[in-house]
PDB file of N, CA and C in Angstrom:
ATOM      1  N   UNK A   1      -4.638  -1.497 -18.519  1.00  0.00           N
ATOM      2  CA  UNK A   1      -5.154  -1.599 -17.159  1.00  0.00           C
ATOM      3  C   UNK A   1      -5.551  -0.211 -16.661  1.00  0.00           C
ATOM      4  N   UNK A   2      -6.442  -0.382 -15.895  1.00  0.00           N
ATOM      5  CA  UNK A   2      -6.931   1.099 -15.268  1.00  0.00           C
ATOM      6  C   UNK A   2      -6.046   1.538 -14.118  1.00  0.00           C
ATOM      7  N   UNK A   3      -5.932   3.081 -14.746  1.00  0.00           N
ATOM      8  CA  UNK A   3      -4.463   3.608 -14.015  1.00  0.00           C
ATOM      9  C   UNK A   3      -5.153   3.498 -12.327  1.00  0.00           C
ATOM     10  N   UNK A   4      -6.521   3.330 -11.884  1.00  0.00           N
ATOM     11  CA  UNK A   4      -6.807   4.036 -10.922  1.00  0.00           C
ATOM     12  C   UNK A   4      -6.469   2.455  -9.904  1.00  0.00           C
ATOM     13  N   UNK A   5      -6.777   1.669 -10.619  1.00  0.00           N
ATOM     14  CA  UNK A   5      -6.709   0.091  -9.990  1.00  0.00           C
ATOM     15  C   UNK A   5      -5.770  -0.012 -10.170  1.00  0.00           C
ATOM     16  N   UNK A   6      -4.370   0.284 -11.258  1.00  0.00           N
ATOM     17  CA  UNK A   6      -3.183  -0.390 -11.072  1.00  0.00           C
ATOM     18  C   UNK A   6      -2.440   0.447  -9.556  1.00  0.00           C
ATOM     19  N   UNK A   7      -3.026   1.826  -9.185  1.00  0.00           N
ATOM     20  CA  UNK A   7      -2.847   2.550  -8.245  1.00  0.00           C
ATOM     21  C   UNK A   7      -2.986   1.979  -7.037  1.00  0.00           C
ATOM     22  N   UNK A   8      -4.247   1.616  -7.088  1.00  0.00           N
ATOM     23  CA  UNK A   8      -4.294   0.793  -5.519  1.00  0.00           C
ATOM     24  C   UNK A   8      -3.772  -0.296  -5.326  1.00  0.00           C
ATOM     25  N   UNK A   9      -3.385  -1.196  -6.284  1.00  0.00           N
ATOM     26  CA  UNK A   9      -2.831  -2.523  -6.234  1.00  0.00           C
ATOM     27  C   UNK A   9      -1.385  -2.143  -5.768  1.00  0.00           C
ATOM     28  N   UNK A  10      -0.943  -1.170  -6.492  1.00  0.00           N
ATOM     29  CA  UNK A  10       0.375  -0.573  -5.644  1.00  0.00           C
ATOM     30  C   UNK A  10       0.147  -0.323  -4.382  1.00  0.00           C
ATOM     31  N   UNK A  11      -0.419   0.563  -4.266  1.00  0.00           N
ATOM     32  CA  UNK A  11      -0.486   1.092  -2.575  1.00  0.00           C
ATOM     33  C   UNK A  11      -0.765  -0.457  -1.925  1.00  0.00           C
ATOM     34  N   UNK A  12      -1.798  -1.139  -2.438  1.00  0.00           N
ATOM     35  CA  UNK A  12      -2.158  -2.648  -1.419  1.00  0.00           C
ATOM     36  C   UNK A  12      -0.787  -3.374  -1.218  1.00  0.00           C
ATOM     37  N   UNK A  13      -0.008  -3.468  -1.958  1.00  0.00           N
ATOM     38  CA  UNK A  13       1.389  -4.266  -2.405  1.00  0.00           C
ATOM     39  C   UNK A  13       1.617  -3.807  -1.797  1.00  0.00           C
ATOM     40  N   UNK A  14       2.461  -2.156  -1.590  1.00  0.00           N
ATOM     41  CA  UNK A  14       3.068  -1.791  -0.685  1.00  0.00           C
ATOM     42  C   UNK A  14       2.846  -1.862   0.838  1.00  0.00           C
ATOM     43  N   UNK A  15       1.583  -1.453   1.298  1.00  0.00           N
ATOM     44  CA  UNK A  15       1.152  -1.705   2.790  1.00  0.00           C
ATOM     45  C   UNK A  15       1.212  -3.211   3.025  1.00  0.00           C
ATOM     46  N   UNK A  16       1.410  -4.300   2.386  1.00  0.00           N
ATOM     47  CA  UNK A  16       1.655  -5.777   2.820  1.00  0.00           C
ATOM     48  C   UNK A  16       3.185  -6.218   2.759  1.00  0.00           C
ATOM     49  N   UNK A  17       3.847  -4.928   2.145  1.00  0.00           N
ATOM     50  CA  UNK A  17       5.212  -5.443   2.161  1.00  0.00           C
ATOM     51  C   UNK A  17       5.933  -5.044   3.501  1.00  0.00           C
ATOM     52  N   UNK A  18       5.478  -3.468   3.710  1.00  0.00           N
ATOM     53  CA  UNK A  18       5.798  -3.160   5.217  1.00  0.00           C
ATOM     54  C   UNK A  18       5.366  -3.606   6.472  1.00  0.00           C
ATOM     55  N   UNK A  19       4.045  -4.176   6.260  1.00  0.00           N
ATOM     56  CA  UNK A  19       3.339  -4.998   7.380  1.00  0.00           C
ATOM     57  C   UNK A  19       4.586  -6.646   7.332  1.00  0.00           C
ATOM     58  N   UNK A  20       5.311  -7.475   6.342  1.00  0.00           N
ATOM     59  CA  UNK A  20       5.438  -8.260   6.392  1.00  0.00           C
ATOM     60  C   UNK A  20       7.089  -8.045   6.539  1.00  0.00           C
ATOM     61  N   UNK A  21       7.442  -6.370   6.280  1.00  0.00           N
ATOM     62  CA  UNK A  21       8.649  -6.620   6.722  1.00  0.00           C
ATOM     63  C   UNK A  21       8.749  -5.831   8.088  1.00  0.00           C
ATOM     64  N   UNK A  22       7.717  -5.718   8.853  1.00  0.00           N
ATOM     65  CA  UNK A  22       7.626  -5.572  10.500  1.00  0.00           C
ATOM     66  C   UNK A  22       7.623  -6.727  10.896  1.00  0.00           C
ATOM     67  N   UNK A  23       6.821  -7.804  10.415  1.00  0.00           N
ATOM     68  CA  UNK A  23       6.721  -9.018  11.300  1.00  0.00           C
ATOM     69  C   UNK A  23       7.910  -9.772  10.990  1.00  0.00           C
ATOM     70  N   UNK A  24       8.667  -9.911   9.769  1.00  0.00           N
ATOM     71  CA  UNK A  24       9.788 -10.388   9.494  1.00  0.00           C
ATOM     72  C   UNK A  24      11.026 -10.014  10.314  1.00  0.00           C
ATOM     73  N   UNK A  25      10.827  -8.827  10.255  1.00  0.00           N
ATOM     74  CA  UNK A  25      12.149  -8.154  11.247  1.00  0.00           C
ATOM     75  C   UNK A  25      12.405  -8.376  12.829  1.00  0.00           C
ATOM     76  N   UNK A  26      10.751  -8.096  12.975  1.00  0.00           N
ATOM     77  CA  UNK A  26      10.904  -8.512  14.047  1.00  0.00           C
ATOM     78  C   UNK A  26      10.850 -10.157  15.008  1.00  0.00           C
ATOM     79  N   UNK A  27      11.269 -10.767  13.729  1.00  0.00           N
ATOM     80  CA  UNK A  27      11.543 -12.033  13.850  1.00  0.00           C
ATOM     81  C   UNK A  27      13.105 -12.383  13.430  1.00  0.00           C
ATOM     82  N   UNK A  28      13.539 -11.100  13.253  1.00  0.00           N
ATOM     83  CA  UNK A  28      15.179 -11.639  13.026  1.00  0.00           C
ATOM     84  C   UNK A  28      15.924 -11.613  11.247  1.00  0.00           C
ATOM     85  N   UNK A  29      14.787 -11.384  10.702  1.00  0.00           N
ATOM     86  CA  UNK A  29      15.137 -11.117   9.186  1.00  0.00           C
ATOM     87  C   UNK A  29      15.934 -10.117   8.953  1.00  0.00           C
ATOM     88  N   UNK A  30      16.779 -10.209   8.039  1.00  0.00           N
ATOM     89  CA  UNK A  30      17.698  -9.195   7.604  1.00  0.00           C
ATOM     90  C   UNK A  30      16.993  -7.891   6.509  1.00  0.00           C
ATOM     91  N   UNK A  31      16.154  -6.892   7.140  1.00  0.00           N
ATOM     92  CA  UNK A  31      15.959  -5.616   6.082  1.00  0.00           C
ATOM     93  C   UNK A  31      16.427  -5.603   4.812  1.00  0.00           C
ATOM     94  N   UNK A  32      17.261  -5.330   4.681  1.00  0.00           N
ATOM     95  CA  UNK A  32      18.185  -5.511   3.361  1.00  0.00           C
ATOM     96  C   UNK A  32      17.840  -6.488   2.025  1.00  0.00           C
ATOM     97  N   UNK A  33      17.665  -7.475   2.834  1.00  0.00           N
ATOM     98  CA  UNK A  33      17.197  -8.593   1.941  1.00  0.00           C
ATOM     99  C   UNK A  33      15.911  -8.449   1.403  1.00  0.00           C
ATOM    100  N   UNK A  34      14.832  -8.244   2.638  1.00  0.00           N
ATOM    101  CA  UNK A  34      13.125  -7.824   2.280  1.00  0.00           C
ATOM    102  C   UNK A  34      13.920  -6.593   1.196  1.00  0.00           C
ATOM    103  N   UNK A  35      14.125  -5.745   1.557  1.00  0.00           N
ATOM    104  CA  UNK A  35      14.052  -4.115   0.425  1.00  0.00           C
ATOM    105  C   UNK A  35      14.503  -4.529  -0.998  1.00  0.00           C
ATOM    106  N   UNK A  36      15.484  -5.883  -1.267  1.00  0.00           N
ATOM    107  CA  UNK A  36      16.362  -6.081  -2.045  1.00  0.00           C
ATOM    108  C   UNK A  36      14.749  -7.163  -2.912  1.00  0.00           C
ATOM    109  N   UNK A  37      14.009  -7.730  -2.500  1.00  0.00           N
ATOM    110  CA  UNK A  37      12.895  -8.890  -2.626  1.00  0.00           C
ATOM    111  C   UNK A  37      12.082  -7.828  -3.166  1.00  0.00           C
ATOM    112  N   UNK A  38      11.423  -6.975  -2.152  1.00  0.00           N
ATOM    113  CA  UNK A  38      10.250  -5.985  -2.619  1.00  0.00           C
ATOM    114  C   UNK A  38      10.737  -5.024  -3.711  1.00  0.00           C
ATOM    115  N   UNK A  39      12.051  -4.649  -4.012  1.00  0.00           N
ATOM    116  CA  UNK A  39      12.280  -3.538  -5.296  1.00  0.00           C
ATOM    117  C   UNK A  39      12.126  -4.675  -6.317  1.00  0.00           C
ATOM    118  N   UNK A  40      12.641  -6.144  -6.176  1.00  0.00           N
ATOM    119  CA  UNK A  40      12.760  -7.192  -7.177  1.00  0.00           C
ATOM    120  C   UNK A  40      11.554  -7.583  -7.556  1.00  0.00           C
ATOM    121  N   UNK A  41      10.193  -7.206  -6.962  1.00  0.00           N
ATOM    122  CA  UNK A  41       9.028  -7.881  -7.098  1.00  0.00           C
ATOM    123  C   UNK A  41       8.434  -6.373  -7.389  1.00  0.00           C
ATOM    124  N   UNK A  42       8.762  -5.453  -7.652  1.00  0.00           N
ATOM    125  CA  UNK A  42       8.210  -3.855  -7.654  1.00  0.00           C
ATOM    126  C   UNK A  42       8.658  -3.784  -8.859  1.00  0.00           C
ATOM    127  N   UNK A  43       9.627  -3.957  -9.489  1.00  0.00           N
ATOM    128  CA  UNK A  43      10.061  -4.019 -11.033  1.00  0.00           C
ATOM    129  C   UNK A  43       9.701  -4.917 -11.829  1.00  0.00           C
ATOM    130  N   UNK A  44       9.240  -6.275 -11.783  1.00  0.00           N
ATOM    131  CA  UNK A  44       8.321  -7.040 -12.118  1.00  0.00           C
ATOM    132  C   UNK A  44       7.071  -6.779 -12.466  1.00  0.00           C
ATOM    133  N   UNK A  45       6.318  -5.777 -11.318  1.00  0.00           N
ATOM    134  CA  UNK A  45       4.858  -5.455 -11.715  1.00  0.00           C
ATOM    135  C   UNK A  45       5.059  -4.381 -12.483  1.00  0.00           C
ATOM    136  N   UNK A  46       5.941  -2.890 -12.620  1.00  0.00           N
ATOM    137  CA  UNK A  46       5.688  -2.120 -13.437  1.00  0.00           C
ATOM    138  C   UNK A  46       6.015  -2.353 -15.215  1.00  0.00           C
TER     139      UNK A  46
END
C-alpha cells in the first residue's frame, strides 16, 4: 500500500474518532471505553 495513502487514511481515521468521541461524550459515553475501541481498531489496521 502507498505509504502516502495509508498516511491519510490514518490521519482520516483519526479525525473521525475524535469527532465521534466528542459527540459520544458528550452524550454520556464513557472515554475510556472509546480510547480502549479506537487503540482496538488502530491495531487492527496497522
Amino acid at each position: 500500500m502507498d505509504a502516502t495513502l495509508d498516511a491519510r487514511a490514518l490521519a482520516t481515521y483519526f479525525v473521525a474518532v475524535t469527532r465521534g468521541m466528542e459527540v459520544l461524550g458528550s452524550a454520556g459515553a464513557d472515554r475510556s471505553v472509546l480510547l480502549s475501541v479506537g487503540r482496538a481498531a488502530f491495531t487492527l489496521l496497522t
